[in-house]
Structure formats: C-alpha cells, structure tokens
N, C-alpha and C. Protein backbone atom coordinates (compact mmCIF):
# COMPACT_ATOMS: atom_id res chain seq x y z
N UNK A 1 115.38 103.46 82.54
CA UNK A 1 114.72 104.18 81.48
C UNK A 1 115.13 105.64 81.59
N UNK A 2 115.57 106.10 80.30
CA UNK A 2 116.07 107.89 80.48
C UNK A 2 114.98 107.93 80.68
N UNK A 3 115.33 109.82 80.97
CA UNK A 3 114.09 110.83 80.86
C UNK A 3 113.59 111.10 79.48
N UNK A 4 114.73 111.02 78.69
CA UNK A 4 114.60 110.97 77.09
C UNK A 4 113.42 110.58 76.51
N UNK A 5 113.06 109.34 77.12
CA UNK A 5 112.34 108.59 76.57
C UNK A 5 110.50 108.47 77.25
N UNK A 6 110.58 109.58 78.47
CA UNK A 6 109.40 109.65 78.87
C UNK A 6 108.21 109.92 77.70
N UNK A 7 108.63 110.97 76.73
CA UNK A 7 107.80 111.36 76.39
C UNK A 7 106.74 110.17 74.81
N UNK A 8 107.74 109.46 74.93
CA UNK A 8 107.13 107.90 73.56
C UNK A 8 106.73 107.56 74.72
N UNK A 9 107.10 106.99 76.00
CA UNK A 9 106.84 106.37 76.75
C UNK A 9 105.69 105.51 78.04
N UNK A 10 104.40 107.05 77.12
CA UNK A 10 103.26 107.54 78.32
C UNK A 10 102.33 106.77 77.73
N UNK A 11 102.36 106.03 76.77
CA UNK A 11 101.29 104.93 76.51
C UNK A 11 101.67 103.62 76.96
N UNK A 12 102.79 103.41 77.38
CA UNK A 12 103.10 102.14 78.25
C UNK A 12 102.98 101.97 79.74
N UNK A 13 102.04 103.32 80.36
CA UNK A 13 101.49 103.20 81.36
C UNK A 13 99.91 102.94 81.24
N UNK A 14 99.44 101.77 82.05
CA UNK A 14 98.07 101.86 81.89
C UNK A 14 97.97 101.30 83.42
N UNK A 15 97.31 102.02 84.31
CA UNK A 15 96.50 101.95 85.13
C UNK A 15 95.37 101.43 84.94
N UNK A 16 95.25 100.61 86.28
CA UNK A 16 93.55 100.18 86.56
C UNK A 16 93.21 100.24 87.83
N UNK A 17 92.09 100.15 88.23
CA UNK A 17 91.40 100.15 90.31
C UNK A 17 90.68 99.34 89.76
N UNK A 18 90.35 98.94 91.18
CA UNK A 18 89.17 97.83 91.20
C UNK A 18 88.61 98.04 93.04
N UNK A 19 88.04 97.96 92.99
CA UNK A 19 87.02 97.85 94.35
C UNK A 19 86.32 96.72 94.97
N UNK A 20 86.57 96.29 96.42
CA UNK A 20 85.39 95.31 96.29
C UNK A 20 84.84 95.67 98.20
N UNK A 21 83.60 95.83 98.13
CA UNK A 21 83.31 96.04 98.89
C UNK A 21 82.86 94.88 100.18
N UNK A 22 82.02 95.30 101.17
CA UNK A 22 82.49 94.04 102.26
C UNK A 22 81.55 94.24 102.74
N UNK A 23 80.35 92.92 103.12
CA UNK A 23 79.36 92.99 104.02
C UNK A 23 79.15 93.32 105.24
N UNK A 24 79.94 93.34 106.35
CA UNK A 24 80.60 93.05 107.24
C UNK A 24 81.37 94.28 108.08
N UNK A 25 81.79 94.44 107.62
CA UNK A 25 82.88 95.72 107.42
C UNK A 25 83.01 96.68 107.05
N UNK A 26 82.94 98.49 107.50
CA UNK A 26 83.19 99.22 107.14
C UNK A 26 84.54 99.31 106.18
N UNK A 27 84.94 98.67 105.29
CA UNK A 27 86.11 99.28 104.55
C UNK A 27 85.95 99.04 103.15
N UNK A 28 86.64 98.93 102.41
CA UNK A 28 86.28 99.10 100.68
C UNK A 28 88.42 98.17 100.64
N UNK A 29 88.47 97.03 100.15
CA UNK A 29 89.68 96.68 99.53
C UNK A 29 89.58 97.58 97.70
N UNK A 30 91.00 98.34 98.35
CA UNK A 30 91.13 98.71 96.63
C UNK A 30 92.35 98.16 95.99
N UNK A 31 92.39 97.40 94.71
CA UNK A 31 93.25 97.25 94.51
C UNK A 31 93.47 98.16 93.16
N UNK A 32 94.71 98.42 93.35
CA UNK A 32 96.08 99.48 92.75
C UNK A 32 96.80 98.69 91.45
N UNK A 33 96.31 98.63 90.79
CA UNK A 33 97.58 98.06 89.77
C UNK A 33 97.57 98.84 88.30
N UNK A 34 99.30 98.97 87.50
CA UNK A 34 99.62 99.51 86.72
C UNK A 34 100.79 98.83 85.89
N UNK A 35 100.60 98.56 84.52
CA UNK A 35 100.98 97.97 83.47
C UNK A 35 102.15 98.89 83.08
N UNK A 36 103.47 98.93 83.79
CA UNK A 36 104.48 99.70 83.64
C UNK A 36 105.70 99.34 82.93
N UNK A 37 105.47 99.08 81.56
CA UNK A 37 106.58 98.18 80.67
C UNK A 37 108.05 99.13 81.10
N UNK A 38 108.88 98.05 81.06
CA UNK A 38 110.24 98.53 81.12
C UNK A 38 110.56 98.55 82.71
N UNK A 39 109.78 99.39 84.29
CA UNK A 39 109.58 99.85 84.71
C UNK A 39 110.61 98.99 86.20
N UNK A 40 111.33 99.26 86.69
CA UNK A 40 111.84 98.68 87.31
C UNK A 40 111.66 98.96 88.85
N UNK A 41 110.38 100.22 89.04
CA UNK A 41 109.89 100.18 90.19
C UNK A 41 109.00 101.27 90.00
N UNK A 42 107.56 100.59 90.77
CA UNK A 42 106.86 101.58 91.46
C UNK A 42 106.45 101.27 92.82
N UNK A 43 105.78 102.63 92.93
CA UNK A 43 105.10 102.99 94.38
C UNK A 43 103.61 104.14 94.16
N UNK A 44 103.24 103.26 94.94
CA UNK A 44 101.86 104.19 95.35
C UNK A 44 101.66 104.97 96.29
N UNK A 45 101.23 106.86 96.32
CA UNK A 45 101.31 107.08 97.24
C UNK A 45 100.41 107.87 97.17
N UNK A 46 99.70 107.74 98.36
CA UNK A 46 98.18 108.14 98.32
C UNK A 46 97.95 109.05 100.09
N UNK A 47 96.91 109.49 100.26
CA UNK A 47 96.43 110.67 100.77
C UNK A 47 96.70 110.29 102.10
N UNK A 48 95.86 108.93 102.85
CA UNK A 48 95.60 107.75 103.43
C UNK A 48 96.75 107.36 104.10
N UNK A 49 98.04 107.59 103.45
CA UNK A 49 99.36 107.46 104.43
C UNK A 49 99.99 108.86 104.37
N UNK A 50 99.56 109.37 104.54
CA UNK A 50 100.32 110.59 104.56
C UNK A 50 101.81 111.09 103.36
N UNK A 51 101.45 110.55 101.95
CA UNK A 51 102.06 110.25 101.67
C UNK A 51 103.02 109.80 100.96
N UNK A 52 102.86 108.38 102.13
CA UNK A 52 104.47 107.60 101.75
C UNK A 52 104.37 106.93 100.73
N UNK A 53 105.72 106.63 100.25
CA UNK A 53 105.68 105.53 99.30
C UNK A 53 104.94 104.14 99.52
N UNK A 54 104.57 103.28 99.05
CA UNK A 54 104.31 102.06 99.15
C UNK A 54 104.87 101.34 98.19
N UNK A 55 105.64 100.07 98.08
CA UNK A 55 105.91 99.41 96.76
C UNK A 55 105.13 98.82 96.62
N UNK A 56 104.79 99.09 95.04
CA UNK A 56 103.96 97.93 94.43
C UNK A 56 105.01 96.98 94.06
N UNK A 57 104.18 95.49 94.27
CA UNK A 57 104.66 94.16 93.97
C UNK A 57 104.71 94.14 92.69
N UNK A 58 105.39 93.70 91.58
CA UNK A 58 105.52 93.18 90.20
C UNK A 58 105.07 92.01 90.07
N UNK A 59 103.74 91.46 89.38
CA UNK A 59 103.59 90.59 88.91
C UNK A 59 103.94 89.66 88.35
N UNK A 60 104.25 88.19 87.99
CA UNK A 60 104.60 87.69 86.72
C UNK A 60 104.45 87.92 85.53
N UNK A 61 103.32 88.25 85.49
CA UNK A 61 102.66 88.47 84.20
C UNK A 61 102.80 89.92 83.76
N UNK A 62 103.44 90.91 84.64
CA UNK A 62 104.06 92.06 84.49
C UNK A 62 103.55 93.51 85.01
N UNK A 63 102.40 93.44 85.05
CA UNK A 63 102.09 94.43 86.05
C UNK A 63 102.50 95.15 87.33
N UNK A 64 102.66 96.12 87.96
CA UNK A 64 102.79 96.32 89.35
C UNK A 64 101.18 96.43 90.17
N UNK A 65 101.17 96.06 91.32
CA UNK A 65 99.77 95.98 91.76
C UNK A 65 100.43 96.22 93.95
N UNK A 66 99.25 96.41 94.32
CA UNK A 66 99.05 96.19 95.79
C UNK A 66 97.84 96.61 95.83
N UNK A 67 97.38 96.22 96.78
CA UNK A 67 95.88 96.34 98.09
C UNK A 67 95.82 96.65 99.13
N UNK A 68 94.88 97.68 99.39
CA UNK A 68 94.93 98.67 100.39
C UNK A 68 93.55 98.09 101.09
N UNK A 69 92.95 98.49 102.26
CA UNK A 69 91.51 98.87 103.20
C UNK A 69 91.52 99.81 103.50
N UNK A 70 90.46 100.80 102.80
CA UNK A 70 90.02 102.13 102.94
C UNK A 70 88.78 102.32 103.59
N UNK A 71 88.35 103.24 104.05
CA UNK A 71 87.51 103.32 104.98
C UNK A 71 86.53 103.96 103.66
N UNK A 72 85.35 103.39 104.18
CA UNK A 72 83.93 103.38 103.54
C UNK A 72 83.76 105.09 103.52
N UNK A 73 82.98 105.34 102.43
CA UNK A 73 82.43 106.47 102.37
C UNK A 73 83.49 108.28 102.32
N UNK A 74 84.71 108.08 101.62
CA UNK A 74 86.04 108.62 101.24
C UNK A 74 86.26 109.07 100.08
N UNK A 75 86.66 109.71 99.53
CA UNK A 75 87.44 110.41 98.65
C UNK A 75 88.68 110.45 98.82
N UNK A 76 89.78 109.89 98.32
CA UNK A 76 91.24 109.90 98.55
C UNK A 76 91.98 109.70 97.73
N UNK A 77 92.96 110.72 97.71
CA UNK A 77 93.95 111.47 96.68
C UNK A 77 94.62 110.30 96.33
N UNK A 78 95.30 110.31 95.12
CA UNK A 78 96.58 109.39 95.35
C UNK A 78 97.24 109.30 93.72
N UNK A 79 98.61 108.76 93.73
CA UNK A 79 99.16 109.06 92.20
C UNK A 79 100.25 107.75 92.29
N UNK A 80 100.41 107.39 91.10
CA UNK A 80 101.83 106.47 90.36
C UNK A 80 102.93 107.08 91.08
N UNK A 81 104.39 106.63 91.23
CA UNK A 81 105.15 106.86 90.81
C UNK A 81 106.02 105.53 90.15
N UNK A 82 106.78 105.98 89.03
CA UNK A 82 107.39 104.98 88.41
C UNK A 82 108.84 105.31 88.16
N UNK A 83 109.72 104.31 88.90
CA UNK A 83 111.26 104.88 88.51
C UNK A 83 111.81 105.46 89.92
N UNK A 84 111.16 106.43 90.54
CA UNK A 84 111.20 107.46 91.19
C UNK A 84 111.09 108.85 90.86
N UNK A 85 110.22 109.14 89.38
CA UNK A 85 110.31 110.35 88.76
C UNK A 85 109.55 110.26 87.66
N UNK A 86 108.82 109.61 87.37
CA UNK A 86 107.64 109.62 86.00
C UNK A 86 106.14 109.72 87.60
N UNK A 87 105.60 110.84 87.12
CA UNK A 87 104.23 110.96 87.85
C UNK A 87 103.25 109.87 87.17
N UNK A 88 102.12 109.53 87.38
CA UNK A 88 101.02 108.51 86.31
C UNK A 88 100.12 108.79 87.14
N UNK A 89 99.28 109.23 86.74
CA UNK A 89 97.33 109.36 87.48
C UNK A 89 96.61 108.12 86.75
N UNK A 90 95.60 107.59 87.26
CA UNK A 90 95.08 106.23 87.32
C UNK A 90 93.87 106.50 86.41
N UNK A 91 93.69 105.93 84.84
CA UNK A 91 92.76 106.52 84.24
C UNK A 91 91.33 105.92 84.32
N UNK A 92 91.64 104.72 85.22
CA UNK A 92 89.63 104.24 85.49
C UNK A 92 89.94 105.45 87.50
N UNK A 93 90.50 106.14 87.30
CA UNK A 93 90.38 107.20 88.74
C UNK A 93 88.77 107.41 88.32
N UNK A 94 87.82 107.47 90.02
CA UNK A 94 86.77 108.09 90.18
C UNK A 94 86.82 109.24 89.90
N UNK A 95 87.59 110.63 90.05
CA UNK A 95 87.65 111.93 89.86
C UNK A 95 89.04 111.99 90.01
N UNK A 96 89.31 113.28 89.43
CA UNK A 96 90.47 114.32 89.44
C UNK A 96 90.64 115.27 89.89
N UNK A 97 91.41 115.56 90.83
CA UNK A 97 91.76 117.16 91.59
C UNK A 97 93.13 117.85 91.18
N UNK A 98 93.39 119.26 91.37
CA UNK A 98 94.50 119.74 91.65
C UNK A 98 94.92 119.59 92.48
N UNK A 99 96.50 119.45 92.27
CA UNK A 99 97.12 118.76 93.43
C UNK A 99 98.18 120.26 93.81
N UNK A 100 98.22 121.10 93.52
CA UNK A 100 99.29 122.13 93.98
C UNK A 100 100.46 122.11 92.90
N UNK A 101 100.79 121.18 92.42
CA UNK A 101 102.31 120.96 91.89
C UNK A 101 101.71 121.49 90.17
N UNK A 102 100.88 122.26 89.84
CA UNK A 102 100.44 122.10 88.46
C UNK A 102 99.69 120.97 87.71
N UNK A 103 99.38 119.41 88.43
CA UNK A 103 98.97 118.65 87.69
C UNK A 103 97.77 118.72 88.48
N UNK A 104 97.30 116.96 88.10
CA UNK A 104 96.21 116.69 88.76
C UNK A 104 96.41 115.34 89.71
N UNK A 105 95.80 115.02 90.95
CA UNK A 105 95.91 113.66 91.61
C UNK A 105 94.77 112.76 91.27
N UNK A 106 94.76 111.70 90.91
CA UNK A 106 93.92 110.55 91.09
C UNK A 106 93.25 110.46 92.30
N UNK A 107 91.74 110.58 92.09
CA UNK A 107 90.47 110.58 93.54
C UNK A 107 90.25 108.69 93.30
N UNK A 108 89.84 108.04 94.69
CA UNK A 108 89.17 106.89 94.72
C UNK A 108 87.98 107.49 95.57
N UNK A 109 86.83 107.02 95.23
CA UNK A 109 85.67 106.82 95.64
C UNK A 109 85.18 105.84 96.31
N UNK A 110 85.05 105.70 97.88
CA UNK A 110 85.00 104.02 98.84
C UNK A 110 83.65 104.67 98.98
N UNK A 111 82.79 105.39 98.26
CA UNK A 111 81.40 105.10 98.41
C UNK A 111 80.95 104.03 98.19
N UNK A 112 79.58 102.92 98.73
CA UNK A 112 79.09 102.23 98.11
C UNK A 112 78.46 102.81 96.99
N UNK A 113 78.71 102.07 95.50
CA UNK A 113 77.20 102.69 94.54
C UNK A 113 77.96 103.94 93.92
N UNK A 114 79.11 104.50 94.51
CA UNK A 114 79.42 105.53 94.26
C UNK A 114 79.99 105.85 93.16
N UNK A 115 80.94 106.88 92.58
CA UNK A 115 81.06 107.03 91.53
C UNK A 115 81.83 105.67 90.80
C-alpha cells in the first residue's frame, strides 16, 4: 500500500479491545485486534514490552489480532502499527495520552470495573 493512499485509507482501520478478567489471577487477558484491509502486516507495540514489536496474527476472516496478560490494576500505553509506517490508536482505547511524537497513544485500563 503507497503512502499515497494513506490518507482515503484511515477508515479501513478499525480497531477493537476486549478484556476478560480472571478469578484466580491477578492479570486481565487483553485481546488486540484490528480490521486492516489491504494490510500485509501488523504489530502491536505497547508500554508492557518496552516497546517491541509484536506480530499480530491475521485471521481468516481478515482481521489482525493477538493476546496479551496484563497485570491487574494498570494503565498501559500502546499503538497499531500497520505496514511498518501507518500509526492507528485503538478507538474502543480506555483513554488517550500524549505520546511525545505530536500524536496521541492508546491507554488500556486492567482495572476491574474500570474504565
């Protein structure tokens, strides 16, 4: 995908999170997935690895997705990348911060109950 084409292109990203929390266990499974037509790679990279890339898996059905264990009771940064150069913030994100670079990063919330 050019760069050309980023700019038609920003409604064919749709992000989603999902949460599920654990009786048992201090941690919160989050899962990461983003509806990246065309998209021949992403990665997630979030606060939590210092970080790094992660690949998301491609779905059949077309999505990119992975699942993380976050520690209960957190706030943690984290953003798309798609391609290696389209940024994407996650629009069911708990909150939004400045991230330094002029934009904003995608917050997850591993509160229980929480936002």
């Amino acid at each position: 995908m050019s760069r050309e084409r980023l700019a038609s292109r920003t409604e064919d990203y749709i992000p989603m999170l999902k949460k599920r929390f654990f009786k048992t266990i201090d941690e919160c499974e989050v899962t990461f997935k983003i509806q990246a037509n065309d998209a021949d790679a992403v990665a997630l990279l979030i606060e939590s690895n210092d970080w790094q890339p992660i690949a998301m898996k491609q779905l059949k059905s077309g999505p990119f997705k992975t699942r993380l264990r976050l520690p209960l009771h957190s706030q943690i940064e984290f953003r798309y990348l798609i391609d290696g150069y389209i940024w994407e913030n996650d629009e069911a994100a708990d909150a939004y911060v400045p991230n330094g670079f002029g934009s904003d990063n995608s917050v997850v919330d591993t509160t229980r109950n929480g936002a």
